[in-house]
Protein backbone atom coordinates (compact mmCIF):
# COMPACT_ATOMS: atom_id res chain seq x y z
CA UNK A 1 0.00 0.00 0.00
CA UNK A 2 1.30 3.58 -0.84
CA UNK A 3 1.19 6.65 1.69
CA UNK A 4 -1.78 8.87 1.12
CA UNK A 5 -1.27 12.29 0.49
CA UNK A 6 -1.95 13.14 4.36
CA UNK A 7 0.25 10.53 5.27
CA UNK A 8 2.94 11.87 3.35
CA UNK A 9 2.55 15.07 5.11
CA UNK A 10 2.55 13.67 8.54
CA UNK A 11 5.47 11.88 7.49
CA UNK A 12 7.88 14.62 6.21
CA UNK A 13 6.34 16.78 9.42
CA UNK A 14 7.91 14.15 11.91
CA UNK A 15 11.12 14.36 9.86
CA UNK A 16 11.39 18.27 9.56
CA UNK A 17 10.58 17.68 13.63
CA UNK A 18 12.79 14.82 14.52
CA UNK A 19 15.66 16.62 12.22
CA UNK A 20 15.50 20.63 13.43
CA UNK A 21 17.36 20.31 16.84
CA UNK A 22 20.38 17.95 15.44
CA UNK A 23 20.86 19.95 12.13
CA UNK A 24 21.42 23.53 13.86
CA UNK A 25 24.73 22.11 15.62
CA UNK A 26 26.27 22.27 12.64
CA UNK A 27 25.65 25.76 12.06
CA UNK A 28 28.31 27.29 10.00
CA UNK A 29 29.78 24.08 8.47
CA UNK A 30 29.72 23.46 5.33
CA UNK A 31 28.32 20.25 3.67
CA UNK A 32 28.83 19.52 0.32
CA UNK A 33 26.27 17.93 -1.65
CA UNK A 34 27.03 15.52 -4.71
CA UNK A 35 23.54 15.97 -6.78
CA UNK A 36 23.00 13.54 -9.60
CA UNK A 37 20.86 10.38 -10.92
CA UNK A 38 17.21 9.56 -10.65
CA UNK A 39 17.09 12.37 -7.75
CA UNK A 40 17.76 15.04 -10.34
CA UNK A 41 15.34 13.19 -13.16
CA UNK A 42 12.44 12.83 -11.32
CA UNK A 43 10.15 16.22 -10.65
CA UNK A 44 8.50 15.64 -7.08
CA UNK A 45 12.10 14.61 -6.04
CA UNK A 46 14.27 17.69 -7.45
CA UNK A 47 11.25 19.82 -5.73
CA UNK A 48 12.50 17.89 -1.92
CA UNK A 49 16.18 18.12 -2.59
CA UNK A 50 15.06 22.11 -2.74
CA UNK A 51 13.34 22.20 -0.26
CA UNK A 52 15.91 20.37 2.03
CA UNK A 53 18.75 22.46 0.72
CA UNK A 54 17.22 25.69 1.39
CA UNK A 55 16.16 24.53 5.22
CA UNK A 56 19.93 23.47 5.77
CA UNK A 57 20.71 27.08 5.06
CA UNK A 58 17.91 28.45 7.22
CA UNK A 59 19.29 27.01 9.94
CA UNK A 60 23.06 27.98 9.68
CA UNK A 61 24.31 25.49 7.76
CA UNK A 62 26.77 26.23 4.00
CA UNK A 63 25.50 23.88 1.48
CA UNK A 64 27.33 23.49 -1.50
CA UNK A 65 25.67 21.63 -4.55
CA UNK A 66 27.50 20.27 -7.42
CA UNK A 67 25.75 17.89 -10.10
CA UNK A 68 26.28 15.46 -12.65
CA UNK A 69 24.18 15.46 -15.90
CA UNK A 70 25.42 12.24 -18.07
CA UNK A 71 22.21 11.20 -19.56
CA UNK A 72 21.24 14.73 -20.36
CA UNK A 73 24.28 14.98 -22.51
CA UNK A 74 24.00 11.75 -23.89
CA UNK A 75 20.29 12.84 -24.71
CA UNK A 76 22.06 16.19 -26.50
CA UNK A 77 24.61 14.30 -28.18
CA UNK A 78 22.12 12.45 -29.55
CA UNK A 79 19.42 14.54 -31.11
CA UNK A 80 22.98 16.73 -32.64
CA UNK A 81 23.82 13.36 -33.94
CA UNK A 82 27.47 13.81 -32.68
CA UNK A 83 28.95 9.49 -31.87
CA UNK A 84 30.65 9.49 -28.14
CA UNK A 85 32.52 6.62 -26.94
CA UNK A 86 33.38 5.39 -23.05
CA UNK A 87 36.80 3.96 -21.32
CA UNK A 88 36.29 2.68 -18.24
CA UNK A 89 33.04 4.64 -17.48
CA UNK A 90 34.75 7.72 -19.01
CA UNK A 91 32.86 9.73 -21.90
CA UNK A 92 35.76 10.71 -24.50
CA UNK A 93 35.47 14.22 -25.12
CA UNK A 94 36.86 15.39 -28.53
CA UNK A 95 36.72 19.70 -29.23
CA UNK A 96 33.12 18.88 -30.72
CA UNK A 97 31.74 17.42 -27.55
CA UNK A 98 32.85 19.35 -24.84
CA UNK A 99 30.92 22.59 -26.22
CA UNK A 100 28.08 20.16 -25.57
CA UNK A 101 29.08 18.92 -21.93
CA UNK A 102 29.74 22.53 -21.26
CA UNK A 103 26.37 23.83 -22.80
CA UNK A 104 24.51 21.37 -20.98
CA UNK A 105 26.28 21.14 -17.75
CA UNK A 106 26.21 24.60 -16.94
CA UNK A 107 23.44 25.85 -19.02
CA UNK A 108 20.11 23.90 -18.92
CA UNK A 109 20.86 21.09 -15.71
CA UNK A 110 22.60 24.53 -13.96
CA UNK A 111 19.67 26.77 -14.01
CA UNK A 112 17.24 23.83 -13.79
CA UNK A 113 18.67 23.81 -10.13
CA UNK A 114 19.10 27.40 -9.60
CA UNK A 115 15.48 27.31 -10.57
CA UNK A 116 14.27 24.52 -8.18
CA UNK A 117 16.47 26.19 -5.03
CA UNK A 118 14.77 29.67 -5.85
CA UNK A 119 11.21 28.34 -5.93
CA UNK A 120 11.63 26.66 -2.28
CA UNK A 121 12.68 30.08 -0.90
CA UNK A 122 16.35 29.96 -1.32
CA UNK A 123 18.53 32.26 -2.97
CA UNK A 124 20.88 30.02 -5.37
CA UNK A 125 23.59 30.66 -7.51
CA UNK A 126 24.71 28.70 -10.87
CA UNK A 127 28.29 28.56 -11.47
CA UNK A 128 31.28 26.39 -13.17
CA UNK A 129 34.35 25.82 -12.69
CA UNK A 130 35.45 27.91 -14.56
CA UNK A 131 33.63 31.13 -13.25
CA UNK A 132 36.61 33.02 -11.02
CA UNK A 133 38.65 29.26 -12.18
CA UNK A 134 37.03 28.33 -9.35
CA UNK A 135 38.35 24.64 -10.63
CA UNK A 136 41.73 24.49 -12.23
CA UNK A 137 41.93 21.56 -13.81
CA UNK A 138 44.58 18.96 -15.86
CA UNK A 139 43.96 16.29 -18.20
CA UNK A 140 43.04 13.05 -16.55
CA UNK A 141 45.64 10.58 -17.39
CA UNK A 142 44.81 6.85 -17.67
CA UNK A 143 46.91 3.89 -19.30
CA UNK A 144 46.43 0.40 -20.08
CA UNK A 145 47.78 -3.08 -20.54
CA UNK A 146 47.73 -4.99 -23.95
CA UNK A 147 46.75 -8.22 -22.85
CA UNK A 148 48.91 -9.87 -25.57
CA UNK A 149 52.20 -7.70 -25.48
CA UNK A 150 51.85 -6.96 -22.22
CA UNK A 151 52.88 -3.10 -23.26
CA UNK A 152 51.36 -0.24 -21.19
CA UNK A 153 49.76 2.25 -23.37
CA UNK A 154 48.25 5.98 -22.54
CA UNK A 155 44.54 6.14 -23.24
CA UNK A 156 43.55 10.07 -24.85
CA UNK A 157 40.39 10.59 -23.26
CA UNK A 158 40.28 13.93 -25.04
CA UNK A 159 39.21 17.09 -22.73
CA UNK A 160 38.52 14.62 -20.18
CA UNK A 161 40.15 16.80 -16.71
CA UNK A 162 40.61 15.83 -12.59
CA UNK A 163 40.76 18.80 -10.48
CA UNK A 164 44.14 20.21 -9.51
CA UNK A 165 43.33 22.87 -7.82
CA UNK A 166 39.67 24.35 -6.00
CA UNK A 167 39.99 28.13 -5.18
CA UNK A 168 38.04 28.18 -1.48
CA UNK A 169 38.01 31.91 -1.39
CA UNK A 170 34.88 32.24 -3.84
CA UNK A 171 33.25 29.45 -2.04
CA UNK A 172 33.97 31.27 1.49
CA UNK A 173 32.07 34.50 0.07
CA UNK A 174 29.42 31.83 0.14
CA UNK A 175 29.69 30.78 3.03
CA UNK A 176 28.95 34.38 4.81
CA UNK A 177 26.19 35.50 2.64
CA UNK A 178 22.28 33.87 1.86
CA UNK A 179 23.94 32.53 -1.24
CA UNK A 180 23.83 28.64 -2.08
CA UNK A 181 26.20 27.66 -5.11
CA UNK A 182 25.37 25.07 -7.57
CA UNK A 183 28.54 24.02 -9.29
CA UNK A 184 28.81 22.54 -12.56
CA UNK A 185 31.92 19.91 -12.74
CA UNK A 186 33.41 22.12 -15.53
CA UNK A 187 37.25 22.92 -14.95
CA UNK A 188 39.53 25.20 -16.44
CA UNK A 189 42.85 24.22 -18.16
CA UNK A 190 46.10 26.28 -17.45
CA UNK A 191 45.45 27.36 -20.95
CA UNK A 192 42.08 28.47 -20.42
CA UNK A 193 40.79 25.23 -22.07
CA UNK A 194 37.46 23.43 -21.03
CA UNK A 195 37.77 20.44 -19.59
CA UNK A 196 35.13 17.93 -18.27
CA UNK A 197 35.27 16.11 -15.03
CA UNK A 198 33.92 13.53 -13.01
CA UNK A 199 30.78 15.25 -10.30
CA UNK A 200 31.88 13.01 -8.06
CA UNK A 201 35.36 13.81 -8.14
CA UNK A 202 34.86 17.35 -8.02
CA UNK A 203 32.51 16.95 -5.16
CA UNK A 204 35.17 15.24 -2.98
CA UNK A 205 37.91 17.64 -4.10
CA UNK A 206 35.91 20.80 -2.79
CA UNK A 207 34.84 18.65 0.29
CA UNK A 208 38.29 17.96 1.19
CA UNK A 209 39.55 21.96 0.35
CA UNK A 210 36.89 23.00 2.39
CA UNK A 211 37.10 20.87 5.24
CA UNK A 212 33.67 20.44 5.38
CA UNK A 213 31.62 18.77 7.67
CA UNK A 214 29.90 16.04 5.37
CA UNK A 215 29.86 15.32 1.60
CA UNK A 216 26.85 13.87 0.74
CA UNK A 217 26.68 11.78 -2.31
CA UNK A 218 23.41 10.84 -3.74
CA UNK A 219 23.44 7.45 -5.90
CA UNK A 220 20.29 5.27 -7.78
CA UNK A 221 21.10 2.52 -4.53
CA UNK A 222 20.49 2.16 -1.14
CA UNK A 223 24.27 2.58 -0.28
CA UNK A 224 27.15 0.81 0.48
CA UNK A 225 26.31 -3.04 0.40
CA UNK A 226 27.95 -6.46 1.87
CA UNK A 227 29.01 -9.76 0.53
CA UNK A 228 24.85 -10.75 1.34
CA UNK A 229 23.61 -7.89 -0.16
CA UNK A 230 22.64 -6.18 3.22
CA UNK A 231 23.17 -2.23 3.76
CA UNK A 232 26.04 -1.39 5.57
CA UNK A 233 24.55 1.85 7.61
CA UNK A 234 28.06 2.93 8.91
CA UNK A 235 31.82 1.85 8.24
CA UNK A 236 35.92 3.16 9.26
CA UNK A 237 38.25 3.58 6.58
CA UNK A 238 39.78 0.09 7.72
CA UNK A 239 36.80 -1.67 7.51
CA UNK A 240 36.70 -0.15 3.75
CA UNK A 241 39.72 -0.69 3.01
CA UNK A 242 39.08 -4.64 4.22
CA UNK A 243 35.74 -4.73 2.11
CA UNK A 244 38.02 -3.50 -0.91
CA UNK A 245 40.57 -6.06 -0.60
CA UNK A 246 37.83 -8.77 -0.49
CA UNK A 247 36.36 -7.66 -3.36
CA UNK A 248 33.36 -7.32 -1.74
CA UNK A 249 32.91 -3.75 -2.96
CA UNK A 250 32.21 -3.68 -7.11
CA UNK A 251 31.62 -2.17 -9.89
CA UNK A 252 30.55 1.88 -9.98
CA UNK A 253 30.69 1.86 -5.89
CA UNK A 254 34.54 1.49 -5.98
CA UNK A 255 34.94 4.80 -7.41
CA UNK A 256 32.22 6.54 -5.17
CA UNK A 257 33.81 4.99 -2.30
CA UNK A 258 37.27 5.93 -3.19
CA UNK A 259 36.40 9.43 -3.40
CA UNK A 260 34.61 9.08 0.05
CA UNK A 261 37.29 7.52 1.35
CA UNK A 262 39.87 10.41 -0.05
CA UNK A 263 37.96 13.16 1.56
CA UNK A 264 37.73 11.60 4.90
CA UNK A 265 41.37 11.11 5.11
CA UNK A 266 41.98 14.69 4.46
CA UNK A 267 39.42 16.20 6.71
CA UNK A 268 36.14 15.83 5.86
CA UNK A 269 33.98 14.79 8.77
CA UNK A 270 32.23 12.13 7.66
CA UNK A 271 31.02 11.05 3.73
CA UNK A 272 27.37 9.56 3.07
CA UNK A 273 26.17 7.97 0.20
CA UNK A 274 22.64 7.87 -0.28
CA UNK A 275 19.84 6.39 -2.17
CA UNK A 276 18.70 9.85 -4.02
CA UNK A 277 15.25 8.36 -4.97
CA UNK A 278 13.90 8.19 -1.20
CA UNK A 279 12.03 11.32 -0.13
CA UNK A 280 13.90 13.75 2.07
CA UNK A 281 16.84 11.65 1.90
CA UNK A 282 19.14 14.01 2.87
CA UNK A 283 17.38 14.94 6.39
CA UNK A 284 16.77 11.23 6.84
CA UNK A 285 20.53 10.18 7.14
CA UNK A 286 22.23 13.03 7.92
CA UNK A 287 19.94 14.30 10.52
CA UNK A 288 17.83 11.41 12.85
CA UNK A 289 18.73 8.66 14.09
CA UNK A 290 17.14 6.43 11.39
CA UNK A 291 19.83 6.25 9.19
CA UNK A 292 18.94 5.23 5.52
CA UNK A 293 22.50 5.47 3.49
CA UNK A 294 26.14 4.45 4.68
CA UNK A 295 27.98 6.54 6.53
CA UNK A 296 31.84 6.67 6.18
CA UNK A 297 33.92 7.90 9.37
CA UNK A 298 37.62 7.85 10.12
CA UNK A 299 36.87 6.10 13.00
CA UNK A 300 39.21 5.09 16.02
C-alpha cells in the first residue's frame, strides 16, 4: 500500500521535527552535496532536494551543490547526432563534444537547479568551474595493458580533466552571505581550455579543500552493500579498506567509495552515500537517528 497524500505530510512533518534540533549544531559548516541520478530526473524529487537544501541554510548550515548530468548529454549528443565513446566509465570528449558537456552542464541542468532552489525560498547561484577558475583543472591521465604484449599504453580521453586545484576563497564568500552555489563539474585548463570532469570527483575535491563537515553523495542505490547484499549503515576507513581487498565492494561503488574515502582522510567529517530516490533523503541520514544510506567515518 502507498502513503496517502496526508500521510505523506505527517510523514515529512515528523522528519522536519525529529531533524530541526540535530541539524542547527552544525551551524556554519559546510556540507557539500554531490547531486546527480534519478534524484535530479524525477520532478517531485528535485522539488525535496530544494526544499531540504534551502532549510539546511535556514538554519546555519553552507550547502554546496555540485551535479552530474550524463544522460542529459548523452540525450544532447544524440538529437545533434554527434557518436561518443566510453573507457572505463569515461565519456571521451573530442573539441566537438565538450561545447556540448559545457552547454549542458552549466546551461540547462545549472539553471534547472538554480530554478528549483529559488522556488523553495532559497537564494541560489549557478556557477562552473570555470567562473573566477574556481576549478583548475589537468587532463586526466589513464593507461592500459595490452593483454597480448603486455605493453602499457596511454589512453587520450580527449578534454577529459581531474581537479588540480579548487579556489576556497569564492566558495567562502558563500559561506557568509544567503547565497547557495550550484557548481557545474566544468574545470579550467592552465590554458584556459574546457575540460570535463567527473561530479563526483569534483565533489570530494571541494569537500576535502573546504574541510567540510559532510559530503553527501546521492546514488540510484540504497548505499554501500555487503558480501549478502545487506546495507552497511556505517563503516571506518579500515573496515573499507578490508571490504576493498575482499572484493566485496564492485563495480561503480569502488569509485564513489574511493572518493569518500579520499575526503575523509583529508578532513572531511564524515562522507554519506545515499539512495537519491527516497524522499527527504538528505534529512533522513544526515539528521535522525534512522539512518537510511552508509555513513563513512575515520573512525578510532
Amino acid at each position: 500500500m502507498t502513503d496517502t497524500p496526508e500521510e505523506e505530510q505527517l510523514h515529512t512533518a515528523r522528519t522536519l521535527s525529529e531533524a530541526l534540533p540535530y541539524m542547527r549544531r552544525f551551524a556554519g559548516q559546510t556540507f557539500v552535496i554531490k547531486y546527480g541520478g534519478h534524484a535530479m530526473g524525477n520532478a517531485e524529487l528535485a522539488d525535496n532536494f530544494a526544499r531540504d537544501v534551502v532549510l539546511m541554510k535556514q538554519v546555519g548550515i553552507n550547502p554546496v551543490v555540485v551535479h552530474g548530468g550524463g544522460p542529459q548529454i548523452g540525450a544532447m549528443l544524440d538529437r545533434l547526432k554527434i557518436k561518443s565513446s566510453f573507457i572505463d566509465g569515461l565519456r571521451v570528449t573530442d573539441a566537438a563534444t565538450v561545447e556540448i558537456v559545457e552547454m549542458v552542464l552549466s546551461g540547462s541542468i545549472n539553471k534547472a537547479v538554480v530554478t528549483a532552489i529559488n522556488g523553495a525560498g532559497g537564494v541560489a547561484i549557478g556557477l562552473s568551474g570555470k567562473d573566477g577558475r574556481l576549478i583548475e583543472a589537468r587532463k586526466l591521465q589513464r593507461t592500459t595493458r595490452d593483454p597480448d604484449s603486455n605493453i602499457e599504453k596511454v589512453l587520450d580521453l580527449g578534454f577529459v580533466g581531474e581537479p588540480e586545484r579548487i579556489n576556497p576563497d569564492l566558495l567562502q564568500i558563500f559561506a557568509k552571505s544567503d547565497l547557495i552555489p550550484v557548481i557545474a563539474p566544468i574545470g579550467v585548463g592552465a590554458g584556459g581550455e574546457t575540460y570535463n570532469i567527473n561530479a563526483d570527483t569534483v565533489a570530494g575535491k571541494i569537500a576535502a579543500t573546504l574541510r567540510a563537515a559532510k559530503l553527501v553523495m546521492l546514488t540510484d542505490i540504497a548505499g554501500v552493500l555487503d558480501g549478502d547484499g545487506a546495507l552497511i549503515s556505517k563503516m571506518t576507513l579500515d573496515q573499507a579498506d578490508v571490504l576493498q581487498r575482499r572484493g566485496v565492494i564492485k563495480g561503480g561503488m569502488i569509485p564513489k567509495l574511493e572518493t569518500c574515502l579520499s575526503a575523509v582522510q583529508q578532513g572531511v567529517g564524515a562522507a554519506h552515500i545515499l539512495d537519491g530516490r527516497l524522499p527527504h533523503v538528505l534529512l533522513l541520514e544526515a539528521f535522525t537517528a534512522a539512518g537510511v544510506g552508509t555513513m563513512i567515518e575515520a573512525g578510532g
